[in-house]
PDB file of N, CA and C in Angstrom:
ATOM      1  N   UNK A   1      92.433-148.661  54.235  1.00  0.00           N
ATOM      2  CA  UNK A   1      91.288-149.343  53.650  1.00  0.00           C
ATOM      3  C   UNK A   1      91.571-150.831  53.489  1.00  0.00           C
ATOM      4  N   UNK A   2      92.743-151.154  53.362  1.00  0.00           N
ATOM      5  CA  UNK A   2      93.357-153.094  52.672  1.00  0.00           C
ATOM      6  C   UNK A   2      92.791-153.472  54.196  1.00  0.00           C
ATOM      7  N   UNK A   3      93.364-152.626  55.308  1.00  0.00           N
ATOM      8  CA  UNK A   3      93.309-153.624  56.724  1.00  0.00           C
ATOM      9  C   UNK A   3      92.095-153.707  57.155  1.00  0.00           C
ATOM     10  N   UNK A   4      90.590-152.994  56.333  1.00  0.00           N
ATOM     11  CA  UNK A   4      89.508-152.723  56.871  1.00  0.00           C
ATOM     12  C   UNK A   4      89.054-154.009  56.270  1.00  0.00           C
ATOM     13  N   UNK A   5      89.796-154.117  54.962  1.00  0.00           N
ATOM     14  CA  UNK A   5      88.767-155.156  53.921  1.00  0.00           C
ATOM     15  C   UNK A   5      89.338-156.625  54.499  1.00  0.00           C
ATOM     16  N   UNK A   6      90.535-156.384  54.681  1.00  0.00           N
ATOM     17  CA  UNK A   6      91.283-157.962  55.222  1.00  0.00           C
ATOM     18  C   UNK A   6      90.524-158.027  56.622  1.00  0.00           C
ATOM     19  N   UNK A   7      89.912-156.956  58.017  1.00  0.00           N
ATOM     20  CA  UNK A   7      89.423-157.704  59.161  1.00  0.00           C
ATOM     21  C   UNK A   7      88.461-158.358  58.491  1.00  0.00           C
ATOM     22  N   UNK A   8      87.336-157.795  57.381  1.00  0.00           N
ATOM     23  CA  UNK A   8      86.443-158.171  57.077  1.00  0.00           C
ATOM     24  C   UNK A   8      86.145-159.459  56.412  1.00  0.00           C
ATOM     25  N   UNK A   9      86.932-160.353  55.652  1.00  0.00           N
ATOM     26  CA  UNK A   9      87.230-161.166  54.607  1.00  0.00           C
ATOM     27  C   UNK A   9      88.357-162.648  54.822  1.00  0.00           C
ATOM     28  N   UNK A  10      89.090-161.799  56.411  1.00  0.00           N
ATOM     29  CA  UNK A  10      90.324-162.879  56.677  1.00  0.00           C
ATOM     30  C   UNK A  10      90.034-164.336  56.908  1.00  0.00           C
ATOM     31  N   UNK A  11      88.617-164.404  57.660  1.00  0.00           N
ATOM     32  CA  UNK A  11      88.462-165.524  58.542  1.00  0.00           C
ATOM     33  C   UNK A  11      87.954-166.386  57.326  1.00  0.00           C
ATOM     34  N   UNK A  12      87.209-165.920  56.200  1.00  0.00           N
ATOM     35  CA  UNK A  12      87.150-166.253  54.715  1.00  0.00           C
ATOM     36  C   UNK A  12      88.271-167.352  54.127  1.00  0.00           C
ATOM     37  N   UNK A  13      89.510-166.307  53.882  1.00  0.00           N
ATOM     38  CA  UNK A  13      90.179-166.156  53.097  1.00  0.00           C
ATOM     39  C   UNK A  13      91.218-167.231  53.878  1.00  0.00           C
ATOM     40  N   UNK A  14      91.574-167.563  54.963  1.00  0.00           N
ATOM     41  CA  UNK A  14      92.536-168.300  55.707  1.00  0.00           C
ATOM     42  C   UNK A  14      91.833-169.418  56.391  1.00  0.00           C
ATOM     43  N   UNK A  15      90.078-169.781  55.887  1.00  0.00           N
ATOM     44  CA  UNK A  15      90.279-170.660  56.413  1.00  0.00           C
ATOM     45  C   UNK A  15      89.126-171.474  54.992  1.00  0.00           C
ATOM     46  N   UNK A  16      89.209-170.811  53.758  1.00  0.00           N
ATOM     47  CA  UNK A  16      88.886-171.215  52.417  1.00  0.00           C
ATOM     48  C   UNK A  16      89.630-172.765  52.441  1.00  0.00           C
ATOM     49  N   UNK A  17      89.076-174.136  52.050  1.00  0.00           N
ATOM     50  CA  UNK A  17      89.542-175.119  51.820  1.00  0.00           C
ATOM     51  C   UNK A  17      89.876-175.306  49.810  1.00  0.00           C
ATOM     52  N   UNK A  18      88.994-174.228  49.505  1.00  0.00           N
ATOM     53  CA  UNK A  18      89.275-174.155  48.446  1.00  0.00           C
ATOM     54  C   UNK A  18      90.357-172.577  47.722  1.00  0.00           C
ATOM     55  N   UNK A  19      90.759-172.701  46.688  1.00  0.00           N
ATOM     56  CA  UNK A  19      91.521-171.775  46.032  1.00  0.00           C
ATOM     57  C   UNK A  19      90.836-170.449  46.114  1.00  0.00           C
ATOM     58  N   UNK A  20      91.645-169.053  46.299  1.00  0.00           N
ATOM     59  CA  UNK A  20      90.514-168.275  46.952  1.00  0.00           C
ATOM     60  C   UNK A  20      91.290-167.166  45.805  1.00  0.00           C
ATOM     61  N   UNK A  21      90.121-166.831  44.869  1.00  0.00           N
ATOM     62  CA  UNK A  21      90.618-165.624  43.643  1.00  0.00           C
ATOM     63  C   UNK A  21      89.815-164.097  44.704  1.00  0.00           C
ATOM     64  N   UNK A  22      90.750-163.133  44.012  1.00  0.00           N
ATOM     65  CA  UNK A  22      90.324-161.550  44.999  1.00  0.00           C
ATOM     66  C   UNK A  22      90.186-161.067  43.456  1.00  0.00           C
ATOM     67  N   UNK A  23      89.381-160.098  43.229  1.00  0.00           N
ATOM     68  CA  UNK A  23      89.172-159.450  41.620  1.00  0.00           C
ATOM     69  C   UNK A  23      89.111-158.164  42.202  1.00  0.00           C
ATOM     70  N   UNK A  24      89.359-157.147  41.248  1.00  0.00           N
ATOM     71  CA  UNK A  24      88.713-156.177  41.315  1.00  0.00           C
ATOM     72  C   UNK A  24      88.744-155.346  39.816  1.00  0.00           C
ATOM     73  N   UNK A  25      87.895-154.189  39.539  1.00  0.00           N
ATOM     74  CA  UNK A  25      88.589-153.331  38.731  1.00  0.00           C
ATOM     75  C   UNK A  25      88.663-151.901  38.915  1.00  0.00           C
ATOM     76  N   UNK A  26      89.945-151.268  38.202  1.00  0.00           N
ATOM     77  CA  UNK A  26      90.126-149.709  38.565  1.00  0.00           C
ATOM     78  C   UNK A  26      90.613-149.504  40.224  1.00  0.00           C
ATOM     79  N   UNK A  27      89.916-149.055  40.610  1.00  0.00           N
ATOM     80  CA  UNK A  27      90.355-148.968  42.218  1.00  0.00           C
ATOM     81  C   UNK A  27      90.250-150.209  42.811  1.00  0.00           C
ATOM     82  N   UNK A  28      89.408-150.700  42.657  1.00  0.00           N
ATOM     83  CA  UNK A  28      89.272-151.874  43.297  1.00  0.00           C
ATOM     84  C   UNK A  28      89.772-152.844  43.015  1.00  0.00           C
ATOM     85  N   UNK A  29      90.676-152.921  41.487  1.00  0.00           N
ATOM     86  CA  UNK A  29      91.836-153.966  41.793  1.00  0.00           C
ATOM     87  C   UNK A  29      92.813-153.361  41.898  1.00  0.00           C
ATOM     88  N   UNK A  30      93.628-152.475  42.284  1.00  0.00           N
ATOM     89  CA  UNK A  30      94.130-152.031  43.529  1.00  0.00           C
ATOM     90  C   UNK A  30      94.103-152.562  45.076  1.00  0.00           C
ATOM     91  N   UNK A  31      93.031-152.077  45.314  1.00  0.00           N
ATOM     92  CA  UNK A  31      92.668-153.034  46.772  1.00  0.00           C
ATOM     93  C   UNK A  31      92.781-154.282  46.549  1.00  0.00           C
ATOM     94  N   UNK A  32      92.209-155.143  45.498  1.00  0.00           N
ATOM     95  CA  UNK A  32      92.411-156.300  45.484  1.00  0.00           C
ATOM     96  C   UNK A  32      93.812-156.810  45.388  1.00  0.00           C
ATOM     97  N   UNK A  33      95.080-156.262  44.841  1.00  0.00           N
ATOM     98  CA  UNK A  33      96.258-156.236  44.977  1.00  0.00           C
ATOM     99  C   UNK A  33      96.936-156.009  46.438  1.00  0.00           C
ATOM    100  N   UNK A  34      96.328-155.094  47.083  1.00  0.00           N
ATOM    101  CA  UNK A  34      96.869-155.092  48.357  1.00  0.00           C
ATOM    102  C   UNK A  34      96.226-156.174  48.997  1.00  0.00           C
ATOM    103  N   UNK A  35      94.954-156.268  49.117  1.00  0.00           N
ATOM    104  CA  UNK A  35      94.593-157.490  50.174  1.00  0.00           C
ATOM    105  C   UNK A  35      94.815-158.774  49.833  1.00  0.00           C
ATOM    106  N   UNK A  36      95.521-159.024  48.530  1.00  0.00           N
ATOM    107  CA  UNK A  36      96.163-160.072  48.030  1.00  0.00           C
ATOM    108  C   UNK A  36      97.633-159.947  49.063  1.00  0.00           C
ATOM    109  N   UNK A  37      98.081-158.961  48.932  1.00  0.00           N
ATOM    110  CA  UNK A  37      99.467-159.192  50.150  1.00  0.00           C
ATOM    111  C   UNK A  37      99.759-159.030  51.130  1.00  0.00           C
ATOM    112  N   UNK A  38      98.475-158.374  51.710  1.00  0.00           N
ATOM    113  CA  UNK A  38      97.861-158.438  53.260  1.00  0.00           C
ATOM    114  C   UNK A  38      97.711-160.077  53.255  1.00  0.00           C
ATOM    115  N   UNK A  39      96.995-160.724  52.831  1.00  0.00           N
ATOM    116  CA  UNK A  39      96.476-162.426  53.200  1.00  0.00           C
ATOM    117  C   UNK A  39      97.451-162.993  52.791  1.00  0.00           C
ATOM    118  N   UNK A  40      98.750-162.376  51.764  1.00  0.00           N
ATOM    119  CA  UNK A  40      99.477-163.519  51.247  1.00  0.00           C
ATOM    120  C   UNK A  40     100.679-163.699  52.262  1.00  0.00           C
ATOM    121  N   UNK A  41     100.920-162.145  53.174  1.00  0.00           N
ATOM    122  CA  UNK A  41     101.587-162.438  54.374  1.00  0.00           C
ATOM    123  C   UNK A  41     101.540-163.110  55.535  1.00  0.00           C
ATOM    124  N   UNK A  42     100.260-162.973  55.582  1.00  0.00           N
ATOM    125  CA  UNK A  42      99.488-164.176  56.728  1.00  0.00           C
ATOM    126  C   UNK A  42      99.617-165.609  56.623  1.00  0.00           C
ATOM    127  N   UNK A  43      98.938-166.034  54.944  1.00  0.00           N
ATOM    128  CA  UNK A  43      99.179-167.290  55.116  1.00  0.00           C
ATOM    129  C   UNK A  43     101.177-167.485  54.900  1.00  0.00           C
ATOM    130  N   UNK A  44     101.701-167.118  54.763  1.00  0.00           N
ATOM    131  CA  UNK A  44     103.064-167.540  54.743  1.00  0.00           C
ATOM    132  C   UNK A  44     103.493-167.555  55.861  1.00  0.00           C
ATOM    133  N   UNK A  45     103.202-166.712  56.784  1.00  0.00           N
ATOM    134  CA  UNK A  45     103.148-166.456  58.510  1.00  0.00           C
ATOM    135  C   UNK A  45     102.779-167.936  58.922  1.00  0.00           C
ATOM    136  N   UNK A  46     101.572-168.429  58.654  1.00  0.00           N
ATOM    137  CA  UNK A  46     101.157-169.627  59.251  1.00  0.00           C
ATOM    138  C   UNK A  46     101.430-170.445  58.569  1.00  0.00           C
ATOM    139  N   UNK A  47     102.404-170.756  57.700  1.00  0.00           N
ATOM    140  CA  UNK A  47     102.313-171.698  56.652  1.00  0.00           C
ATOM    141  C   UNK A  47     101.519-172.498  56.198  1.00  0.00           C
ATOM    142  N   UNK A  48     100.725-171.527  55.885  1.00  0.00           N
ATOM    143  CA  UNK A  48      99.380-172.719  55.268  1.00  0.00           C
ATOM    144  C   UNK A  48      99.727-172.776  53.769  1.00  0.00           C
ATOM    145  N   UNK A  49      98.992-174.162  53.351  1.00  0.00           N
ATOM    146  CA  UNK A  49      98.822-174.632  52.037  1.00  0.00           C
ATOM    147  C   UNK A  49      97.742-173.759  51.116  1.00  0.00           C
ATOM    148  N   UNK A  50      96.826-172.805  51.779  1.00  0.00           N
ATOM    149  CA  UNK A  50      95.795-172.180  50.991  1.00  0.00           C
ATOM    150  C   UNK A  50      96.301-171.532  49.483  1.00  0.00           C
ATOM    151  N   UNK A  51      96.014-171.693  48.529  1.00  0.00           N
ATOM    152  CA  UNK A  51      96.415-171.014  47.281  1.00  0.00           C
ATOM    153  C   UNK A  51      95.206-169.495  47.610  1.00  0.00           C
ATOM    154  N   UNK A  52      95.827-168.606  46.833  1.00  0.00           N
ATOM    155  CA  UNK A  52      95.242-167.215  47.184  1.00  0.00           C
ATOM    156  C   UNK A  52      96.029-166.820  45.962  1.00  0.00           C
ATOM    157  N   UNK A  53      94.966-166.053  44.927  1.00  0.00           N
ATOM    158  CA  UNK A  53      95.703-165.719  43.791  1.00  0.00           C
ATOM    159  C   UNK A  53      94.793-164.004  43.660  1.00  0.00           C
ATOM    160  N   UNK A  54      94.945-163.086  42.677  1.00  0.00           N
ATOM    161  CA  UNK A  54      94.450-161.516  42.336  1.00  0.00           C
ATOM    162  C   UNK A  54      94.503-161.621  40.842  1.00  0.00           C
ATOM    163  N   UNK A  55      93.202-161.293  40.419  1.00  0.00           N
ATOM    164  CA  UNK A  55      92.760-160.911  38.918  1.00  0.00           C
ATOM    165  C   UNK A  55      92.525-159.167  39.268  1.00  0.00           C
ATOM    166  N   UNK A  56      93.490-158.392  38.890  1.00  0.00           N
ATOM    167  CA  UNK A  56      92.997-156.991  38.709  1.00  0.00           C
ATOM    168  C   UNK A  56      93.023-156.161  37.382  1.00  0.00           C
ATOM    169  N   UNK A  57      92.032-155.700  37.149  1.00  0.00           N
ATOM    170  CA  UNK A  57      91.664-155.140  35.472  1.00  0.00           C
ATOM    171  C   UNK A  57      91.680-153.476  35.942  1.00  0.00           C
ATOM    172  N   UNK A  58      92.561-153.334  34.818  1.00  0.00           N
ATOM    173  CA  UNK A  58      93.004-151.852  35.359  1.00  0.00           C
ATOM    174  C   UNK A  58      93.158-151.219  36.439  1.00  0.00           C
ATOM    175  N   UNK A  59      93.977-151.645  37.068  1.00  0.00           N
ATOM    176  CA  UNK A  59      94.332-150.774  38.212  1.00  0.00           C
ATOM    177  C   UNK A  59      95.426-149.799  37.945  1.00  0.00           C
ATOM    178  N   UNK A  60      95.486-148.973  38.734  1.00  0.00           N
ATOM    179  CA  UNK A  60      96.024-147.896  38.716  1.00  0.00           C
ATOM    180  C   UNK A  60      96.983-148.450  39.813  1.00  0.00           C
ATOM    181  N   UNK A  61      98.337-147.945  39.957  1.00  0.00           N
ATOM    182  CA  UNK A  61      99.243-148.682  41.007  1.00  0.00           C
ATOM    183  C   UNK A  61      99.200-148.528  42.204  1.00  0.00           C
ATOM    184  N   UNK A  62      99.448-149.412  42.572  1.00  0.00           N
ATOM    185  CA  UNK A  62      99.113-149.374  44.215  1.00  0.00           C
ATOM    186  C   UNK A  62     100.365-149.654  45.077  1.00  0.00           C
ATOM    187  N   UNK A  63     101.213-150.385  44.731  1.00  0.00           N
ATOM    188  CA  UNK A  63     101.971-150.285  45.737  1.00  0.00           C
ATOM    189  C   UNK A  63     103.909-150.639  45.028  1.00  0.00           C
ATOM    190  N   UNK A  64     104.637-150.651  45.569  1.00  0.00           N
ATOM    191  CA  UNK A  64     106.002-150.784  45.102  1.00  0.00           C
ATOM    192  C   UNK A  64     106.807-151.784  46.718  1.00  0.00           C
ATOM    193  N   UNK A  65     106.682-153.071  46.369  1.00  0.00           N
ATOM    194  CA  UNK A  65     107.396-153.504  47.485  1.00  0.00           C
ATOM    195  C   UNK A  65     108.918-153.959  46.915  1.00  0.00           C
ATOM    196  N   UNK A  66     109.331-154.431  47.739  1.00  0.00           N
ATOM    197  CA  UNK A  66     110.805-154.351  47.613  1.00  0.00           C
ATOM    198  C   UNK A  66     111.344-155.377  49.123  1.00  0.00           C
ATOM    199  N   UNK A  67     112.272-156.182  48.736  1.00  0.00           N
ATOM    200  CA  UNK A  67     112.553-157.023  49.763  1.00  0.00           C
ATOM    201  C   UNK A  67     112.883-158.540  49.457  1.00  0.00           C
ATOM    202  N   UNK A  68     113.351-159.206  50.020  1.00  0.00           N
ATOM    203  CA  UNK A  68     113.066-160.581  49.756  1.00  0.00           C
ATOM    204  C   UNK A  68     112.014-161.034  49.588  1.00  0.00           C
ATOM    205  N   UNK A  69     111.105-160.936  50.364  1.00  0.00           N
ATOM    206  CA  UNK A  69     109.964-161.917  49.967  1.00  0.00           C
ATOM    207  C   UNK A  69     108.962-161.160  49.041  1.00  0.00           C
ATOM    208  N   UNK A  70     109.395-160.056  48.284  1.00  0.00           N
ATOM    209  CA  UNK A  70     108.381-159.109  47.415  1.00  0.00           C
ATOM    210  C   UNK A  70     108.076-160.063  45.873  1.00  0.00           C
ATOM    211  N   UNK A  71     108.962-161.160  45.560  1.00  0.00           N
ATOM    212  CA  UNK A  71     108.687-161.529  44.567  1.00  0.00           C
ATOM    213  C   UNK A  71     107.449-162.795  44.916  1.00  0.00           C
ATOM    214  N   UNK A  72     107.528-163.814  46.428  1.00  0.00           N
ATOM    215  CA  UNK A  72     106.380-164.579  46.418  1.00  0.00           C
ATOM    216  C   UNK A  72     104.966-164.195  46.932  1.00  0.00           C
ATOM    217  N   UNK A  73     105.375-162.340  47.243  1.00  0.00           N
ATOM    218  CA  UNK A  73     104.056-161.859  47.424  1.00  0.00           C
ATOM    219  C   UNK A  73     103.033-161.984  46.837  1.00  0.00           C
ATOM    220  N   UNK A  74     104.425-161.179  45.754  1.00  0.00           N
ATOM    221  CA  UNK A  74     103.360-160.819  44.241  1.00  0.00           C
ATOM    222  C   UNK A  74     103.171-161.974  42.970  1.00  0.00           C
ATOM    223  N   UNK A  75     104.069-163.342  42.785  1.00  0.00           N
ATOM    224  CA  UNK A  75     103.710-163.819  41.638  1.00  0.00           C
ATOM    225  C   UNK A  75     102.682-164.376  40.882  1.00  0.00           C
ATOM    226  N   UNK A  76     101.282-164.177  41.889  1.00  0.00           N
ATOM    227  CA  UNK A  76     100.180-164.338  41.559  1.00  0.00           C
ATOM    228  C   UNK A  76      99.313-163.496  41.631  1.00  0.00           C
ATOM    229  N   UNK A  77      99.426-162.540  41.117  1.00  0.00           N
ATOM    230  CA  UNK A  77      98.740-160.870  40.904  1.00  0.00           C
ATOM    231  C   UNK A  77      99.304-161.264  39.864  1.00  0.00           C
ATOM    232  N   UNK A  78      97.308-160.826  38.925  1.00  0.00           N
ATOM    233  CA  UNK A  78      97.835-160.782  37.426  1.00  0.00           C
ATOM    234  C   UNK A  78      96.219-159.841  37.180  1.00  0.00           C
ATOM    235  N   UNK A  79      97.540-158.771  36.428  1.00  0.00           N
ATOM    236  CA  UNK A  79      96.709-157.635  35.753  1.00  0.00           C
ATOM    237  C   UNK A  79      96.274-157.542  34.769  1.00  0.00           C
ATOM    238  N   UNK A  80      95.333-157.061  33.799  1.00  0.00           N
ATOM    239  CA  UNK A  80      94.925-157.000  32.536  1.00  0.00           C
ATOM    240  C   UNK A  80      94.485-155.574  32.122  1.00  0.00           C
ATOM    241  N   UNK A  81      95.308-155.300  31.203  1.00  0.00           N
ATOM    242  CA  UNK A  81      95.155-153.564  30.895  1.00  0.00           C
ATOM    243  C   UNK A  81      94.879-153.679  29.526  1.00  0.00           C
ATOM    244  N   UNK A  82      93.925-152.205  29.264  1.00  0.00           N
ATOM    245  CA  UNK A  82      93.522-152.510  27.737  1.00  0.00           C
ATOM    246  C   UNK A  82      95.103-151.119  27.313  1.00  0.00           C
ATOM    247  N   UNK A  83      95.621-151.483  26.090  1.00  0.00           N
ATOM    248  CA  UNK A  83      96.250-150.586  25.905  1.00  0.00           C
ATOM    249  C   UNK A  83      96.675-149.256  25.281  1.00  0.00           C
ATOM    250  N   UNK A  84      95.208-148.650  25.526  1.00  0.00           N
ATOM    251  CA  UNK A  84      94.981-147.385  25.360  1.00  0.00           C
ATOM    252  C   UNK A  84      94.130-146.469  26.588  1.00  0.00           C
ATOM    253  N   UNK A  85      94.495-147.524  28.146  1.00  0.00           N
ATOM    254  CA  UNK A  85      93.898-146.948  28.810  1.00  0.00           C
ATOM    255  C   UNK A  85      95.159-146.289  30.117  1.00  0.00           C
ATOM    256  N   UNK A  86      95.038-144.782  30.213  1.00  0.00           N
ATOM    257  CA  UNK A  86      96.045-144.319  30.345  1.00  0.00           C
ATOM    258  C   UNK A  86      96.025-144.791  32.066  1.00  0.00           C
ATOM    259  N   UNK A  87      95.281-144.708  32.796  1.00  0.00           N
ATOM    260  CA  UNK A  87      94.773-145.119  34.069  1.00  0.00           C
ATOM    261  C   UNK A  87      95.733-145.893  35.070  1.00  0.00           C
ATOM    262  N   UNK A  88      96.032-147.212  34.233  1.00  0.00           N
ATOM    263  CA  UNK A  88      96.982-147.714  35.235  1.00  0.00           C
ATOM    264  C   UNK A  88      98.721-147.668  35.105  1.00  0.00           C
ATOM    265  N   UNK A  89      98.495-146.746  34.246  1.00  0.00           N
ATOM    266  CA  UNK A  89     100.190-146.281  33.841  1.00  0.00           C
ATOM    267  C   UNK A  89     100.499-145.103  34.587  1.00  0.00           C
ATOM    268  N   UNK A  90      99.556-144.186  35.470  1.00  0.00           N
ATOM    269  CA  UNK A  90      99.702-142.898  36.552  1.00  0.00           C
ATOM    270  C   UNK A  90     100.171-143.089  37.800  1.00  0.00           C
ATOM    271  N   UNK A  91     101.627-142.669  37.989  1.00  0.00           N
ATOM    272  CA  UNK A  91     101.954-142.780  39.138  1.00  0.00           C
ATOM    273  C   UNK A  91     101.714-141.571  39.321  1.00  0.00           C
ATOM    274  N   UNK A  92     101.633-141.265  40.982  1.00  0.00           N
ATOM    275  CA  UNK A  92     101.128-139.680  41.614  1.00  0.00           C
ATOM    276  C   UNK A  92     102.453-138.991  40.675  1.00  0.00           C
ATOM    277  N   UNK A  93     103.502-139.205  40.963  1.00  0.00           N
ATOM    278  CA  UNK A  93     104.532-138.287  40.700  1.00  0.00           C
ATOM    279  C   UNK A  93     104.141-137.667  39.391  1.00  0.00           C
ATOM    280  N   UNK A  94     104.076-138.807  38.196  1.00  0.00           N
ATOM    281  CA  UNK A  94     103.922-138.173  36.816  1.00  0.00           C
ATOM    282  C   UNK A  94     102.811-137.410  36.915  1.00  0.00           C
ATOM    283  N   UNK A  95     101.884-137.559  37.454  1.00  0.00           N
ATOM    284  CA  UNK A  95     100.381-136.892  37.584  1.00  0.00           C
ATOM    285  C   UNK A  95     101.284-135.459  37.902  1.00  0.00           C
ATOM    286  N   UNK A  96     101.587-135.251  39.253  1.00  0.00           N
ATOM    287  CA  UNK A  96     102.001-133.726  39.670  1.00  0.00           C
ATOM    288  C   UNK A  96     103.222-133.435  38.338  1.00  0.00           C
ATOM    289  N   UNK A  97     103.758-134.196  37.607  1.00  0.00           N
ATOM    290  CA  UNK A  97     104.823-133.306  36.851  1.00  0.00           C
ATOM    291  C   UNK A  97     104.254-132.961  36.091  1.00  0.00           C
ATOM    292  N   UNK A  98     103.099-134.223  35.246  1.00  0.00           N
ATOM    293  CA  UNK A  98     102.360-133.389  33.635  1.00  0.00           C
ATOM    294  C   UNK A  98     101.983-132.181  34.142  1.00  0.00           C
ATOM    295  N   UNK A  99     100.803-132.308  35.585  1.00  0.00           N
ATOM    296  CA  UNK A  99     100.286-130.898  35.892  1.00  0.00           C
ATOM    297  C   UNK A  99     101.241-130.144  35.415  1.00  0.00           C
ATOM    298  N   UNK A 100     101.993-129.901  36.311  1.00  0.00           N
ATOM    299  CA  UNK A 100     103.153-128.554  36.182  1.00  0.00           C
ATOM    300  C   UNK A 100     103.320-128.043  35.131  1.00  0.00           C
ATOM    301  N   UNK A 101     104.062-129.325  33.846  1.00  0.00           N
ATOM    302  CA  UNK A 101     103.997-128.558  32.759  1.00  0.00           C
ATOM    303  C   UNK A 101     103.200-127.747  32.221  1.00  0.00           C
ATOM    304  N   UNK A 102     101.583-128.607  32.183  1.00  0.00           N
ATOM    305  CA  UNK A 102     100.481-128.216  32.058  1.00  0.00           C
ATOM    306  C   UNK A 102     100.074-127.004  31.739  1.00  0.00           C
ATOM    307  N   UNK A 103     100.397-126.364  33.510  1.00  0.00           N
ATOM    308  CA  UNK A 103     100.358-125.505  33.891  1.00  0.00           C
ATOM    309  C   UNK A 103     101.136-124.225  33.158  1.00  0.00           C
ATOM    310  N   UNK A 104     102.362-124.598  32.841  1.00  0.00           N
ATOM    311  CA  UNK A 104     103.251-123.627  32.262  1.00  0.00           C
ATOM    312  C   UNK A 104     102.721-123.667  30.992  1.00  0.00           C
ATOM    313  N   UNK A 105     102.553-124.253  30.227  1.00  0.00           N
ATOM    314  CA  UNK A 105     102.068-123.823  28.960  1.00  0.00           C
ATOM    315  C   UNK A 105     100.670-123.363  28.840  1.00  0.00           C
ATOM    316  N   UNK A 106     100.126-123.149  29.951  1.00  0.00           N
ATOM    317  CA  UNK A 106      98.622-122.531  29.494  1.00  0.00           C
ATOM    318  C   UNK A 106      99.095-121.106  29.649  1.00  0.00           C
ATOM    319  N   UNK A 107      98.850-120.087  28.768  1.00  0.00           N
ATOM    320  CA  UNK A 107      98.937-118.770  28.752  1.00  0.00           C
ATOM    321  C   UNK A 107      98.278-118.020  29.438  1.00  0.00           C
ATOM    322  N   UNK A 108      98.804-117.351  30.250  1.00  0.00           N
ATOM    323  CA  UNK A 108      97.819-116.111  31.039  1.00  0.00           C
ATOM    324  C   UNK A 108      96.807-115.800  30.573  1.00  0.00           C
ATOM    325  N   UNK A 109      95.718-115.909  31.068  1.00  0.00           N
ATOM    326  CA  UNK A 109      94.496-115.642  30.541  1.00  0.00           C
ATOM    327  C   UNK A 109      93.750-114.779  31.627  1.00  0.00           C
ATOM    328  N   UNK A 110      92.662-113.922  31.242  1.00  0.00           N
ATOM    329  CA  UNK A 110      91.530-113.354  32.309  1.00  0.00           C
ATOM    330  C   UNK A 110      90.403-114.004  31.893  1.00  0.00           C
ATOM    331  N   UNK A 111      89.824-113.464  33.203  1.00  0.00           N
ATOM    332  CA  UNK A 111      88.495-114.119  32.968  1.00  0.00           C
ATOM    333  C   UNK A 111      87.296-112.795  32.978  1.00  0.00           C
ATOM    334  N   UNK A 112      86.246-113.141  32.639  1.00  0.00           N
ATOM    335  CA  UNK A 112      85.333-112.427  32.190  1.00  0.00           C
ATOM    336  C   UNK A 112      84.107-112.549  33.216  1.00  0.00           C
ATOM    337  N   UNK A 113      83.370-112.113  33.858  1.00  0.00           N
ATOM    338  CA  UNK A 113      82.316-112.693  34.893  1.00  0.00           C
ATOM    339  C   UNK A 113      81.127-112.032  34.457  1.00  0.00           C
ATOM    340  N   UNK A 114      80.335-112.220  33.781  1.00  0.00           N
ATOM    341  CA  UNK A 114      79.187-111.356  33.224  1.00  0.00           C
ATOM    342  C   UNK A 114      77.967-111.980  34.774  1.00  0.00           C
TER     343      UNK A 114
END
C-alpha cells in the first residue's frame, strides 16, 4: 500500500519547493510513517534539499528499521498518543500472546442453540 501511495504523491512530494508535512491518523498515520520513509529515501538518494517531515496521531506500529541510516529516516516522524489509548502500543506478537492467554482462561463452555 506505502508504494501505491508514494507512485501516487512522489512527483508532489520531490518536487514540493516548499516543506512537505504527511499526517495521518490510526492507520493512516501508519502509512503516513511509511511514506515518510519511502520519500525520505528518495530524497536522500537524490540529495535534495526538500524538508519532508510526518505528524501521526495514533498509529499503531508500522514498522521497525534498523541500520545506519534508520535514525535520519526517522527523526522527523512525530507521533502523538493519547495515553489511555491502547491502539498504538499493539504489536501483532502481543496481540497473538494476550489471545492465547485469553483463550486459556475462558472456561469450557457449551452452547445452547434454541
Amino acid at each position: 500500500v506505502g508504494k501505491e501511495i508514494w507512485n501516487k504523491y512522489k512527483d508532489y512530494i520531490l518536487k514540493s519547493d516548499s516543506p512537505v508535512v504527511i499526517t495521518g491518523h490510526s492507520r493512516g498515520g501508519a502509512l503516513a510513517e511509511v511514506l515518510h520513509v519511502i520519500a525520505k529515501k528518495e530524497l536522500l538518494k537524490q540529495n535534495s534539499p526538500s524538508q519532508i517531515y510526518c505528524m501521526a496521531y495514533a498509529p499503531p506500529p508500522s514498522m521497525y528499521l534498523t541500520g545506519k541510516d534508520a535514525r535520519e529516516l526517522t527523526k522527523d516522524i512525530h507521533g502523538f498518543v493519547n495515553g489511555v489509548d491502547v491502539v498504538p502500543r499493539f504489536f501483532i506478537d502481543d496481540i497473538i500472546d494476550d489471545f492465547i492467554v485469553f483463550l486459556e482462561d475462558v472456561p469450557k463452555c457449551r452452547c445452547l442453540t434454541i
